[in-house]
Protein backbone atom coordinates (compact mmCIF):
# COMPACT_ATOMS: atom_id res chain seq x y z
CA UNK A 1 155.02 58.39 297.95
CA UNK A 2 155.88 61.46 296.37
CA UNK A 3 157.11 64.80 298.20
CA UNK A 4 155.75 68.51 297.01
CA UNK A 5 157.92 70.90 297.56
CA UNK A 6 157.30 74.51 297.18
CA UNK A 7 160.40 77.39 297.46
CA UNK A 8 159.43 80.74 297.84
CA UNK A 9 162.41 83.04 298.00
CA UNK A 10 162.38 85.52 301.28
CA UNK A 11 164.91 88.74 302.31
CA UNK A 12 167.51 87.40 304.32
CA UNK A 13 166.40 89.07 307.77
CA UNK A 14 163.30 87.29 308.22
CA UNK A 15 163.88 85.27 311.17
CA UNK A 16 163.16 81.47 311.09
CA UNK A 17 160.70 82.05 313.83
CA UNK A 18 158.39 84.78 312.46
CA UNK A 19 155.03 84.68 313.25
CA UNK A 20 154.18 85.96 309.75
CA UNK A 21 156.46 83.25 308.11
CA UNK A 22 154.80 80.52 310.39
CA UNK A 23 151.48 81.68 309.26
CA UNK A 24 152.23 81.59 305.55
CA UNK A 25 153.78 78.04 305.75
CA UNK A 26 150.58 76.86 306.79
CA UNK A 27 148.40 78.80 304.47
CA UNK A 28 150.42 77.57 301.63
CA UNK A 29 150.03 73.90 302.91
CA UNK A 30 146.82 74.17 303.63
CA UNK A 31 146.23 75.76 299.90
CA UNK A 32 147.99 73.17 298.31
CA UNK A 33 146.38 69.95 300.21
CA UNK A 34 143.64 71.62 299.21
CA UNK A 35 143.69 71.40 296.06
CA UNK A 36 145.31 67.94 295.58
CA UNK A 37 141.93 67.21 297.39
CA UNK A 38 139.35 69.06 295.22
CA UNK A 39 141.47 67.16 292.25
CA UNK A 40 140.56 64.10 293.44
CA UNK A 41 144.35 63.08 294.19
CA UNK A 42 144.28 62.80 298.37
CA UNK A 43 141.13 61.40 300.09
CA UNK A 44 139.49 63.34 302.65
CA UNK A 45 141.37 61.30 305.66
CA UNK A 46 144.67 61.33 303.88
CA UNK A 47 144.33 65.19 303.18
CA UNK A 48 143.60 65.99 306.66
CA UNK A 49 146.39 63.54 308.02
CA UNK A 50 149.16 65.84 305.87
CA UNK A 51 147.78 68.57 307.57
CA UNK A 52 147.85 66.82 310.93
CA UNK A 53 144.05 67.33 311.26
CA UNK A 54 141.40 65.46 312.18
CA UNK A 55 138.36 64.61 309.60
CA UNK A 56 136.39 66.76 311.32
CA UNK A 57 138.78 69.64 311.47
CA UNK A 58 139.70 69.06 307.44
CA UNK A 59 136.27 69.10 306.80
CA UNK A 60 135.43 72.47 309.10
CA UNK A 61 138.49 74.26 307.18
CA UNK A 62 136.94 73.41 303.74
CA UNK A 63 134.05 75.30 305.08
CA UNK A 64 135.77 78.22 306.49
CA UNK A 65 137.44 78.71 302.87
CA UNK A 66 134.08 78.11 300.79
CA UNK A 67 135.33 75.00 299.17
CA UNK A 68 132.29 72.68 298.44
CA UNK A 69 132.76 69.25 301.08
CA UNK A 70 130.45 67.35 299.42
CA UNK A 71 131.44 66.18 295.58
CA UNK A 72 129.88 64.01 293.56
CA UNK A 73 128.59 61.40 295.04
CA UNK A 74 127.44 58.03 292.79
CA UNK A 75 124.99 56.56 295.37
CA UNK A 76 122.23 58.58 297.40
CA UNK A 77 122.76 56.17 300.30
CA UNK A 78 126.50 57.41 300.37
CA UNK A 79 125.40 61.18 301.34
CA UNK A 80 122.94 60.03 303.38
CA UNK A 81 125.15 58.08 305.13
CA UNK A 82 128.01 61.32 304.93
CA UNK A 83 125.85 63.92 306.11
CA UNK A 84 123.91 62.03 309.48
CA UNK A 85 128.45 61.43 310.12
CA UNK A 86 128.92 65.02 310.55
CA UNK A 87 125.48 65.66 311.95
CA UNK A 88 126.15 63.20 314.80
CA UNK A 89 129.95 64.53 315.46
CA UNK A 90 128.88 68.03 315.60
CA UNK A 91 126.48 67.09 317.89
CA UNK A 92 128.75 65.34 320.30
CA UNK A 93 130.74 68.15 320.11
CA UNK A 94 128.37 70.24 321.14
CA UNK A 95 127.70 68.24 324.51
């Protein structure tokens, strides 16, 4: 497996433990699984596994950034069978 590594150079007083720092180390791997995803490179289980998510979670954070969860799909029975999955786990999340 391959490793993507990203190096952003930062002042020297920025602690290790910044909030701010913490916050943009996410964003940025969120960002990039992100697009590895929408480029058809990760599935939608292995994307949310590098970002220690669940589906459901990767799926809710494409949402919250306006990125599309459906793509093309070849077979109408395949969205069907996508769409009553997330029906039926929001609705157990609900209970």
């Amino acid at each position: 497996m391959k490793e993507l590594l990203i190096t952003i150079s930062l002042p020297d007083d920025i602690p290790s433990d910044d909030e701010g720092l913490r916050q943009a180390r996410r964003a940025g791997a969120e960002s990039a699984v992100i697009k590895l995803w929408e480029a058809g490179h990760l599935s939608t289980r292995e994307a949310a596994g590098q970002l220690q998510l669940s589906y459901y979670d990767f799926l809710d954070l494409l949402g919250s950034r306006g990125v599309p969860v459906v793509r093309e799909m070849s077979e109408p029975a395949e969205l069907a069978r996508a769409l009553e999955e997330v029906r039926s786990h929001r609705a157990s999340r609900a209970e």
